[in-house]
N, C-alpha and C. Protein backbone atom coordinates (compact mmCIF):
# COMPACT_ATOMS: atom_id res chain seq x y z
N UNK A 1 9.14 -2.26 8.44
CA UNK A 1 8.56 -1.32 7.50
C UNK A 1 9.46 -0.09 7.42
N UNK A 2 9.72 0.22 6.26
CA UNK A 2 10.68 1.61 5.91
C UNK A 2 9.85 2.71 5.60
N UNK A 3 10.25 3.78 6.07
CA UNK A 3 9.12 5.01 5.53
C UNK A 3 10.18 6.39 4.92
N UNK A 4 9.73 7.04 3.40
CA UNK A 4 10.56 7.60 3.07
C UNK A 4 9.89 8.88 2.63
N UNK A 5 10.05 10.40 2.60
CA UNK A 5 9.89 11.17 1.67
C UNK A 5 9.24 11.16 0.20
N UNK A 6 8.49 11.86 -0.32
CA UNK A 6 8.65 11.95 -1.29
C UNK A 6 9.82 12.67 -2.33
N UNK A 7 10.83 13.73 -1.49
CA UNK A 7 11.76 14.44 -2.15
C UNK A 7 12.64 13.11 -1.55
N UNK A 8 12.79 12.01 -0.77
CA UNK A 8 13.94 11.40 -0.61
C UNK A 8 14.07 10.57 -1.58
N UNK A 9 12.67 9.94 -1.99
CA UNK A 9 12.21 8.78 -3.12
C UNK A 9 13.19 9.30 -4.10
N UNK A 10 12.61 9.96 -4.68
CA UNK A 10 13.44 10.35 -5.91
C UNK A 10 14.58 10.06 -6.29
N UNK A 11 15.47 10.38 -4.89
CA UNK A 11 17.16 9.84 -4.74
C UNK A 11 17.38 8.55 -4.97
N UNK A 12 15.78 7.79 -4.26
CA UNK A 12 16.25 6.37 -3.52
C UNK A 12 15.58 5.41 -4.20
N UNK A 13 14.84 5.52 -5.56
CA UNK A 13 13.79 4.88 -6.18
C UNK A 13 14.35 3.31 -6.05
N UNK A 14 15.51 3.18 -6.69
CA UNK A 14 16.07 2.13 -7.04
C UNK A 14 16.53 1.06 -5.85
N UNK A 15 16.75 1.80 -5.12
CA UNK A 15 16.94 1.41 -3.47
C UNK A 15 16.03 0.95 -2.82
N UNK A 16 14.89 1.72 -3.02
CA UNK A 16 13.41 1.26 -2.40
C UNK A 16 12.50 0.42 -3.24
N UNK A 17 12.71 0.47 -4.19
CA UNK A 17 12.11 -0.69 -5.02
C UNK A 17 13.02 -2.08 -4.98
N UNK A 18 14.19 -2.27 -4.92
CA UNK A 18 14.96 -3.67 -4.50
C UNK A 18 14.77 -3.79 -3.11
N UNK A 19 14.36 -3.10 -2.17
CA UNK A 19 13.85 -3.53 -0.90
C UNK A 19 13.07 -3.82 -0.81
N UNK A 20 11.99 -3.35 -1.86
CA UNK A 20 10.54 -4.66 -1.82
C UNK A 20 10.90 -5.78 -2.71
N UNK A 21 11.29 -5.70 -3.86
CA UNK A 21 11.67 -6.72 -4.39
C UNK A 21 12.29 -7.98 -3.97
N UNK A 22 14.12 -7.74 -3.00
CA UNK A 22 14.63 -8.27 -2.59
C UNK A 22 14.33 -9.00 -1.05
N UNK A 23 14.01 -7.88 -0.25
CA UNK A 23 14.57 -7.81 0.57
C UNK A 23 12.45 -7.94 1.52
N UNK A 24 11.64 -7.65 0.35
CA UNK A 24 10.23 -7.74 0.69
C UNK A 24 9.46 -7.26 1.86
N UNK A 25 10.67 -6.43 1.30
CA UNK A 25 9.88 -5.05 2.46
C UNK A 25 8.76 -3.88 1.94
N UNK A 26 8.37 -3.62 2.71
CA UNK A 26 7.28 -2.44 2.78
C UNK A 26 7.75 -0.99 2.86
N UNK A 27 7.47 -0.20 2.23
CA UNK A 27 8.15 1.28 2.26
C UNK A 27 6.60 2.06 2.25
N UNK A 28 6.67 2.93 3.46
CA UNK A 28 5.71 3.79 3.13
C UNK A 28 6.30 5.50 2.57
N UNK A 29 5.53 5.77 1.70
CA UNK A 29 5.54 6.85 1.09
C UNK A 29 4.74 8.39 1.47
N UNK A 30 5.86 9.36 2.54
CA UNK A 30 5.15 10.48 3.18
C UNK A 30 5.39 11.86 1.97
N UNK A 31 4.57 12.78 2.47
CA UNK A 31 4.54 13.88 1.58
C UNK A 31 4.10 14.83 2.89
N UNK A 32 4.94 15.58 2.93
CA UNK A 32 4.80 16.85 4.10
C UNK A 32 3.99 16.08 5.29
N UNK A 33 4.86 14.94 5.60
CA UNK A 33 4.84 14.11 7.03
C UNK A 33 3.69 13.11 6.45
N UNK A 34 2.45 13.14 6.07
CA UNK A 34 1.24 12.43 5.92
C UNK A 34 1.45 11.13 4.77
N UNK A 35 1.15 10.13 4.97
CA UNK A 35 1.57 8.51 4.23
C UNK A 35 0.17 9.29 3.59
N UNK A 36 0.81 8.84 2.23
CA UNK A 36 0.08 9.02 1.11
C UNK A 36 0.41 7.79 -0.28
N UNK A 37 1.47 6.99 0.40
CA UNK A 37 1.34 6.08 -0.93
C UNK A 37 2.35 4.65 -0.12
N UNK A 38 2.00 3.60 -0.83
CA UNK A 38 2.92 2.64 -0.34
C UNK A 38 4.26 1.79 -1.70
N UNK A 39 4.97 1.24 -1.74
CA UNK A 39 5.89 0.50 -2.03
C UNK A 39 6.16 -1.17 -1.42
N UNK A 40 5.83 -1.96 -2.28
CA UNK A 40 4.96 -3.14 -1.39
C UNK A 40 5.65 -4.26 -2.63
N UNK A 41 5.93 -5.38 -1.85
CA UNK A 41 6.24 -6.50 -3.02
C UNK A 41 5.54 -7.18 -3.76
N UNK A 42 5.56 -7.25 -5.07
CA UNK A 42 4.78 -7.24 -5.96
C UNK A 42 3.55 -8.43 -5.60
N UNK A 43 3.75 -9.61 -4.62
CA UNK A 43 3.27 -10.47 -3.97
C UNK A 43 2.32 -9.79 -2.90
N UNK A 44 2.37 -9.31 -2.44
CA UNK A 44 1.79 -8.65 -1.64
C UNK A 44 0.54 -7.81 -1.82
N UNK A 45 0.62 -6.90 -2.98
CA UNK A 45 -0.17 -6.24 -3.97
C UNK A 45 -0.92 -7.42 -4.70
N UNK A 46 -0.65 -8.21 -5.11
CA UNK A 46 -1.46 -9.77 -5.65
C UNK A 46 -2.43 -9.91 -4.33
N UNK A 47 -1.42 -10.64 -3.59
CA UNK A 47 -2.63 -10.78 -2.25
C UNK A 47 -3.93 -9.75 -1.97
N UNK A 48 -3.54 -8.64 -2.09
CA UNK A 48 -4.44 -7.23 -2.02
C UNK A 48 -5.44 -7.47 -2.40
N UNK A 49 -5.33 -7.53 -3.68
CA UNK A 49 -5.95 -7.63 -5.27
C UNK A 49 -7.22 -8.92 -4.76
N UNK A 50 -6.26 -10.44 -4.34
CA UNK A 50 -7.14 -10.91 -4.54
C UNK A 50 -8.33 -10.74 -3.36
N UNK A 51 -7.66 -10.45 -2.08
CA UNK A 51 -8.71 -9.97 -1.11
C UNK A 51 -9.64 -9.12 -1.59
N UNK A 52 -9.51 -8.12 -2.32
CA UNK A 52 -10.50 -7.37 -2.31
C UNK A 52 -11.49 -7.76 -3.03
N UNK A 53 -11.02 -8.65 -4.37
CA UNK A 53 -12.05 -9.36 -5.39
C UNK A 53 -13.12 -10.09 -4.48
N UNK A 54 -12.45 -10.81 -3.66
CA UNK A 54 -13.20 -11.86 -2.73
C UNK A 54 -13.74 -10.74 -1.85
N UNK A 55 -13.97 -9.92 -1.25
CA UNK A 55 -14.70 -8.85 -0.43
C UNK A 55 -15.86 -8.42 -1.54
N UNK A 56 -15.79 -7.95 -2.34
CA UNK A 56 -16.64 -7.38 -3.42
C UNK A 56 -17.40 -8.46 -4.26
N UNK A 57 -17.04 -9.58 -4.04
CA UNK A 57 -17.87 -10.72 -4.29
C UNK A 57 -18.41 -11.33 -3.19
N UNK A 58 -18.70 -11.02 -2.11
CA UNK A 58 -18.91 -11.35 -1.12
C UNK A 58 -19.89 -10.48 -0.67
N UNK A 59 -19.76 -9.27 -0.99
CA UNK A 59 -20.77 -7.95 -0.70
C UNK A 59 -20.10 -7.24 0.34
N UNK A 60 -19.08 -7.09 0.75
CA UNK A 60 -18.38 -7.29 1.94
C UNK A 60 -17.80 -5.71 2.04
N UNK A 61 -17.54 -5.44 0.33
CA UNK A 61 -16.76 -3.72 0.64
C UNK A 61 -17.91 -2.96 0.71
N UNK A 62 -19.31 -3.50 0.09
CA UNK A 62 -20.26 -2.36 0.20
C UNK A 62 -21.27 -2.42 1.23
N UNK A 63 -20.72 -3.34 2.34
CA UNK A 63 -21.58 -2.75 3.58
C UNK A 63 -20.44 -2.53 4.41
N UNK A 64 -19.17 -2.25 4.34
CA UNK A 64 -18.11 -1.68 4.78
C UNK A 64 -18.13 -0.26 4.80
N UNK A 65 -18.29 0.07 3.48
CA UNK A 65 -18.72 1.73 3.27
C UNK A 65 -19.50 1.97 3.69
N UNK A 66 -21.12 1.60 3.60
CA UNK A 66 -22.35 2.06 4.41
C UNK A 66 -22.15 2.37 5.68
N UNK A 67 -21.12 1.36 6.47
CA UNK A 67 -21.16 1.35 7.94
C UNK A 67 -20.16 2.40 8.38
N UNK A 68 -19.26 2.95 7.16
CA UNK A 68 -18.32 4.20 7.30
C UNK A 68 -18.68 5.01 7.14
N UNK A 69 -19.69 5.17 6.56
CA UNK A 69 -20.73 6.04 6.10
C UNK A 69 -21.68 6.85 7.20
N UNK A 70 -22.25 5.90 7.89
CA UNK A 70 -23.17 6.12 8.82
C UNK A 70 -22.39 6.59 10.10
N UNK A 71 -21.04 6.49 10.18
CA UNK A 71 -20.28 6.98 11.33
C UNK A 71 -20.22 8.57 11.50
């Protein structure tokens, strides 16, 4: 897993996007130290996607929250 700036991104967009693309890597995205965004191969984000459909059809994200909730 690669982790980059947000002032580095900028430099490196093209760089860090063919490393997920190519190379199917993961880049996390910091902003004054704190991960605030990711860079992920486009496969990967699919997978996401479909997990979560299947969680939310399942009932699965909304007693996830309740139980985050109640913490």
């Amino acid at each position: 897993m690669h982790e980059v700036s947000t002032t580095d991104l900028r430099c490196r967009i093209g760089e860090t996007v063919s490393r997920a693309e190519f190379g199917r890597e993961r880049t996390i995205i910091r902003r004054r130290g704190k991960p605030v965004a990711a860079i992920v191969p486009f496969e990967d984000f699919e997978t996401l996607e479909a997990l979560e459909e299947q969680l939310i059809d399942e009932g699965l994200v909304d007693e996830a929250k309740e139980r985050r909730a109640a913490r």
